[in-house]
C-alpha atoms as a PDB file:
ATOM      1  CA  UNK A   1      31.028  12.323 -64.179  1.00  0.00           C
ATOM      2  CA  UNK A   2      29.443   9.740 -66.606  1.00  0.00           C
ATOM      3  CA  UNK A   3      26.067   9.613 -67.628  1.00  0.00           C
ATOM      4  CA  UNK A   4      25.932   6.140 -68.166  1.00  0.00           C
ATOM      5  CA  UNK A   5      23.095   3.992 -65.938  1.00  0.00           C
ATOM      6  CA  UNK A   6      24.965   1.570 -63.568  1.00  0.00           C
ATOM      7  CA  UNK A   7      21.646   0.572 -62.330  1.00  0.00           C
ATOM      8  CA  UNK A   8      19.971  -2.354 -62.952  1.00  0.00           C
ATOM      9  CA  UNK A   9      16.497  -2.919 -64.232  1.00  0.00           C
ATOM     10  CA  UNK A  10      14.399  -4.114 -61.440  1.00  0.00           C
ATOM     11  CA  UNK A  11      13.496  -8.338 -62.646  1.00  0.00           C
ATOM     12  CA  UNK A  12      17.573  -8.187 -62.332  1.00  0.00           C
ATOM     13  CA  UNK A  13      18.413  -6.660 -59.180  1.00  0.00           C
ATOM     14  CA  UNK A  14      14.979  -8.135 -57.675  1.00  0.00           C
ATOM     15  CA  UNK A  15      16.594 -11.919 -58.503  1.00  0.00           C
ATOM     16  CA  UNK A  16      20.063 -10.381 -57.245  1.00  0.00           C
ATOM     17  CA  UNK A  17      18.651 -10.245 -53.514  1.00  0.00           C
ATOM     18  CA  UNK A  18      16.710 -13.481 -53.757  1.00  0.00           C
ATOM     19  CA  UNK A  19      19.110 -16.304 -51.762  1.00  0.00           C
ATOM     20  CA  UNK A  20      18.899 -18.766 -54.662  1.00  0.00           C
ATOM     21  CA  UNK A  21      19.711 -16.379 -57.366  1.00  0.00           C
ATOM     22  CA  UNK A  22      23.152 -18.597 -58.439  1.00  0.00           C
ATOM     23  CA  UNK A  23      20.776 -21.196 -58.985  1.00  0.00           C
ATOM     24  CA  UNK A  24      17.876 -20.109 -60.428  1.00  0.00           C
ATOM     25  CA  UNK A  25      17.243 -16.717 -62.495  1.00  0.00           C
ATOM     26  CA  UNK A  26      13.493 -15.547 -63.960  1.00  0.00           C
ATOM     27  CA  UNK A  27      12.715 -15.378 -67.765  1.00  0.00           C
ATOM     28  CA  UNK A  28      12.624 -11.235 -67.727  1.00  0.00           C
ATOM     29  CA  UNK A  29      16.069 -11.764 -66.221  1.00  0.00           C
ATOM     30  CA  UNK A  30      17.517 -14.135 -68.826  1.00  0.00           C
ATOM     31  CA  UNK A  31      15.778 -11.849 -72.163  1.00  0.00           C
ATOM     32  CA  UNK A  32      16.692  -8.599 -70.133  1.00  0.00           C
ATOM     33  CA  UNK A  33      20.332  -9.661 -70.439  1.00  0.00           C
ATOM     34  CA  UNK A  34      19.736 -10.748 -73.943  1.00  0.00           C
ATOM     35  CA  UNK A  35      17.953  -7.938 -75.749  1.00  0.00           C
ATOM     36  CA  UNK A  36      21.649  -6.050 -75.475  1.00  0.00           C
ATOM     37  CA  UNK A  37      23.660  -7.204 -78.342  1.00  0.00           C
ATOM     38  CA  UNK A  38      26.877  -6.395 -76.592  1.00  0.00           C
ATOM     39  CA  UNK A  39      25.938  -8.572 -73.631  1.00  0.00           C
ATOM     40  CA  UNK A  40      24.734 -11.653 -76.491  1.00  0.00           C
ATOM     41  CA  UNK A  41      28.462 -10.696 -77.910  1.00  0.00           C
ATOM     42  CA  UNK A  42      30.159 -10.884 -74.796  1.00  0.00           C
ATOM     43  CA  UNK A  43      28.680 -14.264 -74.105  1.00  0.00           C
ATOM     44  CA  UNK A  44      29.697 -15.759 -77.922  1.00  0.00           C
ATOM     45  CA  UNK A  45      33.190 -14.726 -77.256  1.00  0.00           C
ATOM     46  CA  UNK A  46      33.775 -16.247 -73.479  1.00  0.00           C
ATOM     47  CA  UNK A  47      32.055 -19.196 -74.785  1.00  0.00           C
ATOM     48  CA  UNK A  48      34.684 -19.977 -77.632  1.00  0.00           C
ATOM     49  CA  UNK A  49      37.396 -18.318 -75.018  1.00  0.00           C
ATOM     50  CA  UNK A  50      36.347 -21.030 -72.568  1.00  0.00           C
ATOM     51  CA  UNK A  51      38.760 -19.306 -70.186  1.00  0.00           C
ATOM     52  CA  UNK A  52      39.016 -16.221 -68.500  1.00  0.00           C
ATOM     53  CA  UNK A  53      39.971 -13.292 -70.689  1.00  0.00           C
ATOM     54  CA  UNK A  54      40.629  -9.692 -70.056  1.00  0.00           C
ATOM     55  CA  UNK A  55      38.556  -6.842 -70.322  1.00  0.00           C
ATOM     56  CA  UNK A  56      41.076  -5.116 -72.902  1.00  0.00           C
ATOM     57  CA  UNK A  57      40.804  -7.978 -75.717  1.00  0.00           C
ATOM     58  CA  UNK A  58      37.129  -8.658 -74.858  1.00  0.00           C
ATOM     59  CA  UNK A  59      36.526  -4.984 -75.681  1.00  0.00           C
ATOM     60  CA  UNK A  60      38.798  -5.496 -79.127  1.00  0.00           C
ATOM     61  CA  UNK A  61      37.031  -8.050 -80.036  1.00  0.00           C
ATOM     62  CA  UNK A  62      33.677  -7.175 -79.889  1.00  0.00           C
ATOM     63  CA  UNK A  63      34.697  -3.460 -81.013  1.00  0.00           C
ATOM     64  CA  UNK A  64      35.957  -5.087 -84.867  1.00  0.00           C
ATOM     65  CA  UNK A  65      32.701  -7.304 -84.598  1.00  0.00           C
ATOM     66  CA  UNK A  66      30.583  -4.220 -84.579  1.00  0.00           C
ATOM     67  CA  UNK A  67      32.770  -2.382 -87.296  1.00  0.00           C
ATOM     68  CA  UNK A  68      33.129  -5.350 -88.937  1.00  0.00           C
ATOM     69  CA  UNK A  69      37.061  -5.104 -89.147  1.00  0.00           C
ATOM     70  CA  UNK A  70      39.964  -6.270 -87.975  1.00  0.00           C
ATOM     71  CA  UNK A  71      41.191  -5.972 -84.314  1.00  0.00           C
ATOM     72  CA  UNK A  72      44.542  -4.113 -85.457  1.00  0.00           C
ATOM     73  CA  UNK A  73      42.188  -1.936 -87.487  1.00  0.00           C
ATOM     74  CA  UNK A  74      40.165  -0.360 -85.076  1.00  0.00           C
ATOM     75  CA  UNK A  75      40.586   3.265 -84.227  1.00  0.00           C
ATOM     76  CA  UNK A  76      41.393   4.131 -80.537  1.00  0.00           C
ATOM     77  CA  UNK A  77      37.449   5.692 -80.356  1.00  0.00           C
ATOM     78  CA  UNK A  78      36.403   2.425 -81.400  1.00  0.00           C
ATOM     79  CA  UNK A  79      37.967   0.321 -78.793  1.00  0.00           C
ATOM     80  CA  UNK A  80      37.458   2.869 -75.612  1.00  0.00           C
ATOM     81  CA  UNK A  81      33.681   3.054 -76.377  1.00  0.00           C
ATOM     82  CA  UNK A  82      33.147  -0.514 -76.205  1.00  0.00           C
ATOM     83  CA  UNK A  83      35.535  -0.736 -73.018  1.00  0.00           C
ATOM     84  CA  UNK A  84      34.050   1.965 -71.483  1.00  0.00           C
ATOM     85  CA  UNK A  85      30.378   0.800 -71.900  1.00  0.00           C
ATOM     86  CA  UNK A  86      31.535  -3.316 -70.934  1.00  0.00           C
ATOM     87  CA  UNK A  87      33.587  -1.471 -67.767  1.00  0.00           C
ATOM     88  CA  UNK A  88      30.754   0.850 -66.563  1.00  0.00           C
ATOM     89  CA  UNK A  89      27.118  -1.210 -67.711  1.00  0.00           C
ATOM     90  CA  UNK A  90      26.929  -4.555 -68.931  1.00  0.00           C
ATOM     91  CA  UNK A  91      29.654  -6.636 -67.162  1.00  0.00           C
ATOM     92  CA  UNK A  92      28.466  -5.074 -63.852  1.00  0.00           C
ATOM     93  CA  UNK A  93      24.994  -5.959 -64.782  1.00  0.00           C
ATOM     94  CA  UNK A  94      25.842  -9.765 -65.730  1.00  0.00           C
ATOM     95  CA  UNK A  95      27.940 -10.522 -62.974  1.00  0.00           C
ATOM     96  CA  UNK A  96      25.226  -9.492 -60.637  1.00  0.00           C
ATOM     97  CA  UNK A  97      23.054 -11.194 -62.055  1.00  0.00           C
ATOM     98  CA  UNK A  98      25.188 -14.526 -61.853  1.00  0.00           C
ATOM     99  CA  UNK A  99      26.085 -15.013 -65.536  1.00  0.00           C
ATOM    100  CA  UNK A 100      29.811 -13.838 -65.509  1.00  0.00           C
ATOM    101  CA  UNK A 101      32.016 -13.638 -63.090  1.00  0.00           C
ATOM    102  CA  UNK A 102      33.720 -10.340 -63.428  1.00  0.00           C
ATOM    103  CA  UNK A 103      36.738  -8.797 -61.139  1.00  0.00           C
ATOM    104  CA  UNK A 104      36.653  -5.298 -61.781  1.00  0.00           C
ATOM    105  CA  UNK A 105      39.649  -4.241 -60.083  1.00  0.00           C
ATOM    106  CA  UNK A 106      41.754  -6.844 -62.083  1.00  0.00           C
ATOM    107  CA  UNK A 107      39.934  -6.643 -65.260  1.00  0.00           C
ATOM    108  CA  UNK A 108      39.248 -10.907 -65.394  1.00  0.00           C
ATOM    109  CA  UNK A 109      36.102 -12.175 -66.869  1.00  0.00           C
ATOM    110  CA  UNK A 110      34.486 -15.329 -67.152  1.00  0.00           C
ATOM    111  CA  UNK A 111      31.437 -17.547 -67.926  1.00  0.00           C
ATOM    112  CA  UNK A 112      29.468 -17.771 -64.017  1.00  0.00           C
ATOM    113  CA  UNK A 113      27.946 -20.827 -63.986  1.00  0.00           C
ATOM    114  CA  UNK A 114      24.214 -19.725 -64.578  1.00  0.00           C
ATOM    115  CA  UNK A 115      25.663 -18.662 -68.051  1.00  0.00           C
ATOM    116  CA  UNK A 116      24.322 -21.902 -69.350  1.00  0.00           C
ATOM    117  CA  UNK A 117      20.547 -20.803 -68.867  1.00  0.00           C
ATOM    118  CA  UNK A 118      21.404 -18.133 -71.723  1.00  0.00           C
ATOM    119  CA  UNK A 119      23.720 -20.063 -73.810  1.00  0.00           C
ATOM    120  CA  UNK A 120      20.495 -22.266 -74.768  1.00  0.00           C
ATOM    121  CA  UNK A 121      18.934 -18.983 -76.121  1.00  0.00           C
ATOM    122  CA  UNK A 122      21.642 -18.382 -78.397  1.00  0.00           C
ATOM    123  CA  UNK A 123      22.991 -19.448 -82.001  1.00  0.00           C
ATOM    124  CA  UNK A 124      26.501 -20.030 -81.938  1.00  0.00           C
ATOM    125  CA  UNK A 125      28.526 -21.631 -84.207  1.00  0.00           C
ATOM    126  CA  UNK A 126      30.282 -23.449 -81.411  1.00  0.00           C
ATOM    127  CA  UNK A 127      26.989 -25.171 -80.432  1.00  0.00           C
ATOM    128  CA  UNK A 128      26.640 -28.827 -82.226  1.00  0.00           C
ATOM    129  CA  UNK A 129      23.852 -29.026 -84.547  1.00  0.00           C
ATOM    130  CA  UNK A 130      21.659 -32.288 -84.701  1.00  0.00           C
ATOM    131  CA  UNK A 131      23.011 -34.119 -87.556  1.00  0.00           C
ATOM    132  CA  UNK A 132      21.375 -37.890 -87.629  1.00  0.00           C
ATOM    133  CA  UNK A 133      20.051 -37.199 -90.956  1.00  0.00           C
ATOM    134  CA  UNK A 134      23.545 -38.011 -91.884  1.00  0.00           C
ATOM    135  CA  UNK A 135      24.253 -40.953 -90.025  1.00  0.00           C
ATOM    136  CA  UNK A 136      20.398 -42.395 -91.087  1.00  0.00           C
ATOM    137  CA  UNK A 137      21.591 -41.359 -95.463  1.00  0.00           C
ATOM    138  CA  UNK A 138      25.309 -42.797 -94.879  1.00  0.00           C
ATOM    139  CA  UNK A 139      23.641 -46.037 -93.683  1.00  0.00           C
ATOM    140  CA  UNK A 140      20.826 -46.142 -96.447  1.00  0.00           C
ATOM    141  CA  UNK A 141      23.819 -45.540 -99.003  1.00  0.00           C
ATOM    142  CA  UNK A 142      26.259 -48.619 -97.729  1.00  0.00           C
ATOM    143  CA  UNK A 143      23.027 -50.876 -97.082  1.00  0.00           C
ATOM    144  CA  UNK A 144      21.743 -50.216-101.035  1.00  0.00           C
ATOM    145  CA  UNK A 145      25.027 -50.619-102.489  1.00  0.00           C
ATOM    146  CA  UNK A 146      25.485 -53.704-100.388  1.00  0.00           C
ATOM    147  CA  UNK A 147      22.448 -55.695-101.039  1.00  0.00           C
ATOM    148  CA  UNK A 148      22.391 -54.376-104.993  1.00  0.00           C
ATOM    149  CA  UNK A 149      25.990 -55.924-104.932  1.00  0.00           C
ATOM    150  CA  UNK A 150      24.691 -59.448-103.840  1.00  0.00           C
ATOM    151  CA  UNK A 151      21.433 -59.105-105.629  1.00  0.00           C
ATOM    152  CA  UNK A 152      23.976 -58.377-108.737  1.00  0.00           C
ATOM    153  CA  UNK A 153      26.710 -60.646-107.900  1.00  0.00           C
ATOM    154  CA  UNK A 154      29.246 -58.473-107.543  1.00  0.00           C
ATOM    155  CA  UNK A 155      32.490 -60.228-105.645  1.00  0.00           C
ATOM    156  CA  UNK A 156      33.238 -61.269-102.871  1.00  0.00           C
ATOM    157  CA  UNK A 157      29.333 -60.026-102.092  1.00  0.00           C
ATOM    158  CA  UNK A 158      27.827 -63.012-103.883  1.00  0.00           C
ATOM    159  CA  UNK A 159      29.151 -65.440-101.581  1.00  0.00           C
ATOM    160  CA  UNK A 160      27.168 -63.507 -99.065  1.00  0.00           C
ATOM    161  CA  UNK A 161      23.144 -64.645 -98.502  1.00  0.00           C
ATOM    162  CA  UNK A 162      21.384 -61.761 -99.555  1.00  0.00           C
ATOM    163  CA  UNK A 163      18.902 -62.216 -96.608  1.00  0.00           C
ATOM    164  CA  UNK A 164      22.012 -62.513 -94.065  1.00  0.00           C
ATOM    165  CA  UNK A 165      22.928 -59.218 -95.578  1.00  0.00           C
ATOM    166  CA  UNK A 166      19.284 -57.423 -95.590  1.00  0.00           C
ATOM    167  CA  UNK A 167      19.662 -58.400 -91.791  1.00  0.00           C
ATOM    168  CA  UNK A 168      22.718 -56.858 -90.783  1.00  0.00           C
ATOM    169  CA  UNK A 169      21.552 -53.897 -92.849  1.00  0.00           C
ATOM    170  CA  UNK A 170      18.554 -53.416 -90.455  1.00  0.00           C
ATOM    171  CA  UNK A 171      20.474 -54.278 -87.585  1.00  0.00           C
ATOM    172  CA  UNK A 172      22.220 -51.721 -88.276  1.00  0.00           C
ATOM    173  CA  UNK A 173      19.810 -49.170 -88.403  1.00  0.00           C
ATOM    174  CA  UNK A 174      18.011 -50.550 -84.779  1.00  0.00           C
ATOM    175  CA  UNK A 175      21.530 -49.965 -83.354  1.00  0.00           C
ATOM    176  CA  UNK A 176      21.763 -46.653 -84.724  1.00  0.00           C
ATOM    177  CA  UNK A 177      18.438 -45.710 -83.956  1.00  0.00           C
ATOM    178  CA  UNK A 178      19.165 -46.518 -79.979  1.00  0.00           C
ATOM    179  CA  UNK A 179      22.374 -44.564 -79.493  1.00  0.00           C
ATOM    180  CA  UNK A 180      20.057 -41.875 -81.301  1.00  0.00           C
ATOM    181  CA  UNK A 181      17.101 -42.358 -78.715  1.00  0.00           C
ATOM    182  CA  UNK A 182      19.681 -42.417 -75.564  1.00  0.00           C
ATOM    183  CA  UNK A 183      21.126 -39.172 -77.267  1.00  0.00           C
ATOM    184  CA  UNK A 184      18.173 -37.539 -77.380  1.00  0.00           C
ATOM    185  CA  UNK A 185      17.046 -38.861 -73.984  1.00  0.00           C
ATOM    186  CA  UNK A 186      20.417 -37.153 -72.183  1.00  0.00           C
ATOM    187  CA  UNK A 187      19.967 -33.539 -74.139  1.00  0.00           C
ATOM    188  CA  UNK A 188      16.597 -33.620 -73.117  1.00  0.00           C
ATOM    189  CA  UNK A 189      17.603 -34.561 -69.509  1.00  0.00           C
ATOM    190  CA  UNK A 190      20.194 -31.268 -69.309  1.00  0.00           C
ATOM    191  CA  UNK A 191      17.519 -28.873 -70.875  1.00  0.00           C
ATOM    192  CA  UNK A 192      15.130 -29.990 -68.387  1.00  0.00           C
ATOM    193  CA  UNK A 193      17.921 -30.018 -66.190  1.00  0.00           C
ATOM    194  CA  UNK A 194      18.307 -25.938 -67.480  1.00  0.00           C
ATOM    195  CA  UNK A 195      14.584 -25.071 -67.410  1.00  0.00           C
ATOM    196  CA  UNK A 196      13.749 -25.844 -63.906  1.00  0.00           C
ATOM    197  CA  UNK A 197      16.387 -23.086 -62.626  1.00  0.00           C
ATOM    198  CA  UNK A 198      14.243 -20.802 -64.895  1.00  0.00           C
ATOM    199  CA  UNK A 199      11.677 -19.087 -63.193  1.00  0.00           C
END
């Protein structure tokens, strides 16, 4: 008989008997799933599976993460504690709670599709990072070396006005400065998107 708790803490299986639970989950739901380091492990590695893997090499991999080996390295001990623990606690406690969809008797797993409302919370690597502070130098760079070029004479640049060429330069930057506004405008439209199905 295990000893492990199957059940779940009541903000989860409260939101669990709620009719809109796929849609919607509470904030004590979304950090209760997230304190667990296993569960925040289990989401990292479905998100850069982006398809459904089985519990055996879910339980690997997160087993060498946490002995910080390799998956041919681990011991037998180390692999059946993880699996035993994903098996009997936190799979069962995700998928009820919407943000996996787990079959048990088959041993499947995948992301649900409220696993976005956590993904948001965490720091992957497979997450894209802001970077217009790149686009904004690169520009500055090409735009001083152009103008200093037809300031200085430099050919075929001194053919060019210098004031038709201090024009296209901020031209340039307004475009760039749109596609970054209607970037910006869209992410913010899918995290607000996000947040209202957070309680």
């Amino acid at each position: 008989m295990s000893s492990i708790d199957t059940s779940l803490p009541d903000e989860i299986a409260s939101s669990v008997g709620d009719s809109d639970a796929d849609e919607q989950l509470s904030k004590d739901v979304i950090f209760e799933l997230l304190k667990n380091r296993r569960r925040r492990e289990v989401l990292t590695y479905l998100l850069e599976a982006e398809e459904t893997v089985t519990l055996g090499e879910l339980a690997e991999q997160i087993a060498a993460w946490e002995n910080d080996t390799d998956v041919n390295a681990l011991s037998s001990d180390q692999r059946k504690r993880v699996y035993v623990a994903l098996y009997q606690t936190h799979l069962p406690k995700m998928d009820d709670a919407g943000i996996v969809e787990y079959d048990q008797d088959r041993g499947l797993i995948s992301l649900s599709d409220n696993a976005d409302l956590l993904m948001m919370y965490l720091d992957t690597d497979t997450h894209r990072q802001d970077r217009w502070d790149r686009w904004y130098a690169a520009l500055s760079v090409v735009g001083a070396v152009l103008i200093a070029g037809t300031v200085l004479g430099v050919p075929p640049l001194a053919s060019v006005p210098t004031l038709a060429l201090a024009g296209a330069v901020v031209g340039s930057f307004f475009l760039l400065s749109i596609a970054h506004a209607v970037t910006n405008y869209r992410r913010e439209r899918d995290v607000d998107g996000k947040l209202s199905r957070i309680e």
